[in-house]
N, C-alpha and C. Protein backbone atom coordinates (compact mmCIF):
# COMPACT_ATOMS: atom_id res chain seq x y z
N UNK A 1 38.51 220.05 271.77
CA UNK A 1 38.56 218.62 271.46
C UNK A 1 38.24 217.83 272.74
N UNK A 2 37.24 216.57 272.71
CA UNK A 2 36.80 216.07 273.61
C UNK A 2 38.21 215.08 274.20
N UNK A 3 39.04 214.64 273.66
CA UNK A 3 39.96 213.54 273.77
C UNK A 3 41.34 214.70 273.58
N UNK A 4 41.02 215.72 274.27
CA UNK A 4 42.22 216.52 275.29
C UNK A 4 41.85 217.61 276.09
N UNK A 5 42.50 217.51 277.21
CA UNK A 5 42.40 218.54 278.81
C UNK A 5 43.21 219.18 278.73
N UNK A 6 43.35 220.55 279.06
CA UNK A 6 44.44 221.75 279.47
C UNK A 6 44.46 221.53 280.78
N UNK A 7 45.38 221.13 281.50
CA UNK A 7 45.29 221.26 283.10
C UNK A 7 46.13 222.62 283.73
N UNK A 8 45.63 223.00 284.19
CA UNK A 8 46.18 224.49 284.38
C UNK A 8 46.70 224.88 285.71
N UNK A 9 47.96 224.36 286.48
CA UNK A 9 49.03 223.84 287.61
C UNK A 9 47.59 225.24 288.25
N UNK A 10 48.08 226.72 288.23
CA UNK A 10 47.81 227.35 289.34
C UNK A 10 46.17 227.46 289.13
N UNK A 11 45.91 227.07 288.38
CA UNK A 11 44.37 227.20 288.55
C UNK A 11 43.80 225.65 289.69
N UNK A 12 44.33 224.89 289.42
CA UNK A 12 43.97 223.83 290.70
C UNK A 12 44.55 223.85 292.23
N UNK A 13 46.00 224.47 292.07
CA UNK A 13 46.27 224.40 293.30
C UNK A 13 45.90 226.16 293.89
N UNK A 14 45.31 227.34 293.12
CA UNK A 14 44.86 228.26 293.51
C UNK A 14 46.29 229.00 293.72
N UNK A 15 47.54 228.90 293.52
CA UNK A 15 48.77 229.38 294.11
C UNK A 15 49.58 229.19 292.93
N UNK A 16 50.96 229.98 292.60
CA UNK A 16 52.17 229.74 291.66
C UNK A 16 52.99 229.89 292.36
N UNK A 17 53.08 229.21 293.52
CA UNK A 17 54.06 228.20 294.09
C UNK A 17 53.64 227.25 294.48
N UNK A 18 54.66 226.31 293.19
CA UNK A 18 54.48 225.23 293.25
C UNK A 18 55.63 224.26 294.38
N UNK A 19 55.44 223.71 294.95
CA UNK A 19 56.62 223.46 296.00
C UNK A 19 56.77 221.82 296.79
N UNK A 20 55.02 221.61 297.11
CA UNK A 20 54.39 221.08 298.14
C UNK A 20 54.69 219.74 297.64
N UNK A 21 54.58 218.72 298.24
CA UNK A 21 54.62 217.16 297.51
C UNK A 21 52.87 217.06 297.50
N UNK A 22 51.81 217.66 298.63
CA UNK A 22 50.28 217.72 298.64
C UNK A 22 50.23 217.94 297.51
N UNK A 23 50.35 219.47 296.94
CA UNK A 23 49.75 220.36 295.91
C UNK A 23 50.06 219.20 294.28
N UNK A 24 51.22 218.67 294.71
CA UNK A 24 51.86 217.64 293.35
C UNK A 24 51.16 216.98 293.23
N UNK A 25 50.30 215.57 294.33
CA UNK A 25 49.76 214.88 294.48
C UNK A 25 48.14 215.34 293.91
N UNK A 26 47.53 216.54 294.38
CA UNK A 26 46.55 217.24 293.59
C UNK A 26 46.41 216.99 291.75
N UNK A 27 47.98 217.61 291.54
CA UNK A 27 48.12 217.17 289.96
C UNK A 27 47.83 216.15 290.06
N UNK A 28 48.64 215.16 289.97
CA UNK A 28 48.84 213.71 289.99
C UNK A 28 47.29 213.14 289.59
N UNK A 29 46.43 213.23 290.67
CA UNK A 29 45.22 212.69 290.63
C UNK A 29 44.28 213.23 289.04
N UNK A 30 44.39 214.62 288.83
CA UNK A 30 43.94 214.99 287.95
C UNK A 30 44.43 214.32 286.16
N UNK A 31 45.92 214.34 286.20
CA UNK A 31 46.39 213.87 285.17
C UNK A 31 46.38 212.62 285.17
N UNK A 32 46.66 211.58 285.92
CA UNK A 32 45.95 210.21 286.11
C UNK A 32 44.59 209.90 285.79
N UNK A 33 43.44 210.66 285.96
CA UNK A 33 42.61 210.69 285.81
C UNK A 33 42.25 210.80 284.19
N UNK A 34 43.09 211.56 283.84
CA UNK A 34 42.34 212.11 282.52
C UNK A 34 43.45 211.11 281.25
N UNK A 35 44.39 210.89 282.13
CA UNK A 35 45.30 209.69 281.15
C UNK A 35 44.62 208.03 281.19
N UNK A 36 44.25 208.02 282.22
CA UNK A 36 43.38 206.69 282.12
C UNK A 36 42.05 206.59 281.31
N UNK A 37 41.51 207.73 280.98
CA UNK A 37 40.42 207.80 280.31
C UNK A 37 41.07 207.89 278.77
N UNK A 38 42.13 208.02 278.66
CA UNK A 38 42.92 207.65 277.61
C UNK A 38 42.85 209.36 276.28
N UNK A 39 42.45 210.35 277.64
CA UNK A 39 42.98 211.54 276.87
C UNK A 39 44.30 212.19 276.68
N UNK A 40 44.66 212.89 275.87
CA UNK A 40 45.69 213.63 275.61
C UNK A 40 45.66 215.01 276.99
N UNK A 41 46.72 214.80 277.40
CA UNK A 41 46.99 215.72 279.15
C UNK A 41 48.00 217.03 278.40
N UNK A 42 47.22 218.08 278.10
CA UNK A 42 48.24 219.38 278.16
C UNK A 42 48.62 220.04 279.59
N UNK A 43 49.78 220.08 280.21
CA UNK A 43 49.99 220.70 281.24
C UNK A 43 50.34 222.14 281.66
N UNK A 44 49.82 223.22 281.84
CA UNK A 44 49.90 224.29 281.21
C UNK A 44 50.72 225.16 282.93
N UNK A 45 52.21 225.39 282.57
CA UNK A 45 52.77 225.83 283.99
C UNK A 45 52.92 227.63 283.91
N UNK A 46 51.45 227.92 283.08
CA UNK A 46 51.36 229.51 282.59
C UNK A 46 50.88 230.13 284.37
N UNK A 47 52.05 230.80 284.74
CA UNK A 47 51.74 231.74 286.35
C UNK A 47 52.38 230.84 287.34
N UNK A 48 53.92 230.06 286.90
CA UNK A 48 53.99 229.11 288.06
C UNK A 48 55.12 230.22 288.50
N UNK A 49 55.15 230.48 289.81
CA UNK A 49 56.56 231.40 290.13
C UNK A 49 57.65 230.73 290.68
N UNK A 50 57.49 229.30 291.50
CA UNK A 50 58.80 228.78 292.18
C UNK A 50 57.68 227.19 291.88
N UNK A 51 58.63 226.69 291.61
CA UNK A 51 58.75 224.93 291.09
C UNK A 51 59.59 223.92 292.07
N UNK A 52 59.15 223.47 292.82
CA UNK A 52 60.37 222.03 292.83
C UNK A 52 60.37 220.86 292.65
N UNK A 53 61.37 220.27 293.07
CA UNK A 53 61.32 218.67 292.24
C UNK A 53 60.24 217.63 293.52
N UNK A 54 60.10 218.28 294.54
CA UNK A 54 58.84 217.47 295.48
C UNK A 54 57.55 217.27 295.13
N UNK A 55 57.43 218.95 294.81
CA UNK A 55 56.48 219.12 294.02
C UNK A 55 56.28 218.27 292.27
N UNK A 56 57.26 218.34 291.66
CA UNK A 56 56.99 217.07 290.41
C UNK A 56 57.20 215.71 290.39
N UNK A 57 57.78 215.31 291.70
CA UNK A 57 57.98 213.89 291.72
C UNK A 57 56.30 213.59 292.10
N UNK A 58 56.01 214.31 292.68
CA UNK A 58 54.38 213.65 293.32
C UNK A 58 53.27 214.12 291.68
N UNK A 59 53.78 215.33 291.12
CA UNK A 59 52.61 215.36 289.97
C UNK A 59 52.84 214.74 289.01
N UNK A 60 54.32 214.46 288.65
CA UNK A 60 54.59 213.66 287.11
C UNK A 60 55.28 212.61 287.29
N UNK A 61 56.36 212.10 288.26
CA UNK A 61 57.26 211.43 288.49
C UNK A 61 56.02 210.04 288.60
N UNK A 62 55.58 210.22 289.63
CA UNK A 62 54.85 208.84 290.09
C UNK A 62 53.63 208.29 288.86
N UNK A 63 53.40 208.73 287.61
CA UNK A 63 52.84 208.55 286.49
C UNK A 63 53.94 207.33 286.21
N UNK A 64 54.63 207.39 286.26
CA UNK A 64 55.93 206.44 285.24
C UNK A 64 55.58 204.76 286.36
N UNK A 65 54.71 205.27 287.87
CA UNK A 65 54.44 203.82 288.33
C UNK A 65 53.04 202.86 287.73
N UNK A 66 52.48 203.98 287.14
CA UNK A 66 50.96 203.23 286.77
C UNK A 66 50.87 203.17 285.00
N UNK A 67 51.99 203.78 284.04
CA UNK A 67 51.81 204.09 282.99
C UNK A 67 52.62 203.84 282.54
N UNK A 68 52.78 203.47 281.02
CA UNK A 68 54.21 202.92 280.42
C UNK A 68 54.83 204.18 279.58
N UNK A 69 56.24 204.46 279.79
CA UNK A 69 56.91 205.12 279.44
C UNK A 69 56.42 205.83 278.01
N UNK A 70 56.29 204.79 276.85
CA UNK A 70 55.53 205.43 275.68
C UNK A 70 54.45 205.88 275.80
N UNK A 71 53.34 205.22 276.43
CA UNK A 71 52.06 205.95 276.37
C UNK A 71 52.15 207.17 276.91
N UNK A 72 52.96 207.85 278.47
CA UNK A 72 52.84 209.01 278.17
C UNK A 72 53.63 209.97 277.67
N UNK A 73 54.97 209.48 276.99
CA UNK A 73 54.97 210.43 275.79
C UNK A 73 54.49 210.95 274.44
N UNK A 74 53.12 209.76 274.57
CA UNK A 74 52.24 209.69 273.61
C UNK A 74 51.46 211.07 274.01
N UNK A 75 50.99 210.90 274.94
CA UNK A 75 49.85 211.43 275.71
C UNK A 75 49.65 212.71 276.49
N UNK A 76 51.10 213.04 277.26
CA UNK A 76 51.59 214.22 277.95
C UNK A 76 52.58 215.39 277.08
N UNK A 77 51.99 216.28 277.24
CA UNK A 77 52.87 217.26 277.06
C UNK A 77 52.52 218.54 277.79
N UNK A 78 53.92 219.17 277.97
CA UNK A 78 53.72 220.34 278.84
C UNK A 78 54.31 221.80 277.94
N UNK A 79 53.38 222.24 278.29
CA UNK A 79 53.61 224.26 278.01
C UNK A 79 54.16 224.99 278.81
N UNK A 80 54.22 226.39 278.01
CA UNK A 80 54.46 227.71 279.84
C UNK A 80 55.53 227.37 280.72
N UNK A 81 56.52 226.11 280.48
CA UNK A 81 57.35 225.95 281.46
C UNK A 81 58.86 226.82 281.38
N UNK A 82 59.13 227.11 282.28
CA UNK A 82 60.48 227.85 282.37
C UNK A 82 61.87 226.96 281.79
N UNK A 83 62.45 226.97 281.46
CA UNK A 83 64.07 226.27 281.14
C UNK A 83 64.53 225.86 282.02
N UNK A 84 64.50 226.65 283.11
CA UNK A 84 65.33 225.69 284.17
C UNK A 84 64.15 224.98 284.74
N UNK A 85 63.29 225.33 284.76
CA UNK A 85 62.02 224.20 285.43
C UNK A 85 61.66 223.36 284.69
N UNK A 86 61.93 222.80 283.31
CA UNK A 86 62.14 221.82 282.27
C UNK A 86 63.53 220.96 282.83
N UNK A 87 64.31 221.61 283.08
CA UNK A 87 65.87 220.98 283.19
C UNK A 87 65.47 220.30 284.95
N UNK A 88 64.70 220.35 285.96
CA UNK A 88 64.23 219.85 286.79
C UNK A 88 62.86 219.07 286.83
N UNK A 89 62.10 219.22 285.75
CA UNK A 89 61.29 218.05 285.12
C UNK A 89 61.98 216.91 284.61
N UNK A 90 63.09 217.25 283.89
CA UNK A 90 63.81 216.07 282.96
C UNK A 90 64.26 215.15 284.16
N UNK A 91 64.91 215.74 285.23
CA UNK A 91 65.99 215.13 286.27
C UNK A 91 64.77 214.00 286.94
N UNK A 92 63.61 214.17 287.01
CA UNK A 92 62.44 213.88 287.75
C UNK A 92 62.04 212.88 286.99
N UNK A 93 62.03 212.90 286.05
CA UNK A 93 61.18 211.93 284.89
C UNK A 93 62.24 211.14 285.03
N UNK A 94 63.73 211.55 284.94
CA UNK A 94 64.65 210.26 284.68
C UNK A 94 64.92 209.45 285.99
N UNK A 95 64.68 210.01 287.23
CA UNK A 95 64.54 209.42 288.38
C UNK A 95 63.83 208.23 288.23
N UNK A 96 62.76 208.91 287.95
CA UNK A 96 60.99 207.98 287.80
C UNK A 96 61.38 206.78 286.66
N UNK A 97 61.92 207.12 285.75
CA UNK A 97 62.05 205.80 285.05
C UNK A 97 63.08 205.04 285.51
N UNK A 98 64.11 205.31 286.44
CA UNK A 98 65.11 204.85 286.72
C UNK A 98 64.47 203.21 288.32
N UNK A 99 63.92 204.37 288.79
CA UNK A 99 62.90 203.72 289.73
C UNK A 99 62.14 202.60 289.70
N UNK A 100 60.99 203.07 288.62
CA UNK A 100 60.05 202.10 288.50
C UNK A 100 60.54 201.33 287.71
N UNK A 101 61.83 200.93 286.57
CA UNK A 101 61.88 200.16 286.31
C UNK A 101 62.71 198.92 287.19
N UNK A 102 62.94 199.54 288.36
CA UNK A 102 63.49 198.38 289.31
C UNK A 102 63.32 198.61 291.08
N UNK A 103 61.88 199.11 291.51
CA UNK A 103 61.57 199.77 292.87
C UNK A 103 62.54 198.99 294.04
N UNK A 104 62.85 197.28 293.46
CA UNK A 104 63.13 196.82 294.66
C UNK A 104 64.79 197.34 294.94
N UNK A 105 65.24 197.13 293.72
CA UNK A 105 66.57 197.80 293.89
C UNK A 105 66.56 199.01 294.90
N UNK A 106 66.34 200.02 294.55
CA UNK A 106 66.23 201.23 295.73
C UNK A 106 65.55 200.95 297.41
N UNK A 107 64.81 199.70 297.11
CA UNK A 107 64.11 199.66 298.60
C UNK A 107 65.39 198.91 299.49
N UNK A 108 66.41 198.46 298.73
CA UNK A 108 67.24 197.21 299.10
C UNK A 108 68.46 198.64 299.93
N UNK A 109 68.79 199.48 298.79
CA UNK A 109 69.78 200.52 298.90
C UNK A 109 69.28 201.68 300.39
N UNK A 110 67.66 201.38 300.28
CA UNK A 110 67.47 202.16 301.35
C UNK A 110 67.65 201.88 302.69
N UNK A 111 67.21 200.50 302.75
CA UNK A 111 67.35 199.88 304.09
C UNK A 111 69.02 199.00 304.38
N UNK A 112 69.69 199.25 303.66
CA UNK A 112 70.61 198.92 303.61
C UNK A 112 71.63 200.51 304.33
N UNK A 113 71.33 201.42 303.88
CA UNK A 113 71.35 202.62 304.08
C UNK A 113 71.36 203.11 305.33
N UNK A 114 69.66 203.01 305.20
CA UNK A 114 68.74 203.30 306.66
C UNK A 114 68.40 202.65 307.60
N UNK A 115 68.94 201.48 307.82
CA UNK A 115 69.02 200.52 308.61
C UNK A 115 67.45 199.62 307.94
N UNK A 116 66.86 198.37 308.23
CA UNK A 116 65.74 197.60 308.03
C UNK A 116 64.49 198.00 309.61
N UNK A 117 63.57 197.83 309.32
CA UNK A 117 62.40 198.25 309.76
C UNK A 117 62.61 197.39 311.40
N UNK A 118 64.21 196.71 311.79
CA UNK A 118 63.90 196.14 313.04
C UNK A 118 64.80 196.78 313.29
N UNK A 119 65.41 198.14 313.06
CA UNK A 119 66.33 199.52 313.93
C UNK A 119 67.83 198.90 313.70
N UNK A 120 68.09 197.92 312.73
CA UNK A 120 69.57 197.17 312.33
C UNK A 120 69.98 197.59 311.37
């Protein structure tokens, strides 16, 4: 079908370890790509051996800044994934919506945190 992609994690990043926030960002561009063209994104995590959440905040998490929550549950779905690497997708996605629906909040908590950009 022309209006859906299999994206296939170790076939782009050449590796099944997945880990990197780079290698995420790799996704990222690809599934952005193919969601803006307004296809259906299968994500296929068939040969992934180690997963983390650096690695999915940069391939799926940061989708929730350019895309509205329904469209990609319209649009995304993922295969091949492990249970506990689902149960660390979910934590990621709920970050991401937690986030983008209020970035300044967290920028306020950070520098409030981390002191503001004049070392205070």
């Amino acid at each position: 079908m022309d209006n859906e992609v299999v994206i296939n994690i170790v076939e782009i990043i050449d590796d099944g370890i997945c880990v990197t926030d780079g290698d995420g960002q790799k996704i990222y561009s690809v599934i952005e790509n193919a969601l803006s063209d307004g296809k259906k994104v299968i994500i296929s995590f068939d040969g992934v051996i180690d997963l983390t959440s650096a690695f999915l905040n940069n391939a799926i998490g940061q989708l929730y800044g350019n895309f509205d929550e329904a469209y990609i549950r319209s649009k995304l779905s993922v295969i091949n994934m492990d249970k506990n690497d689902r149960i660390i997708l979910k934590m990621v996605v709920d970050r991401a919506k937690r986030f983008f629906d209020d970035p300044d909040h967290y920028i306020r908590v950070a520098k409030e945190v981390l002191g503001d950009d004049n070392g205070n």
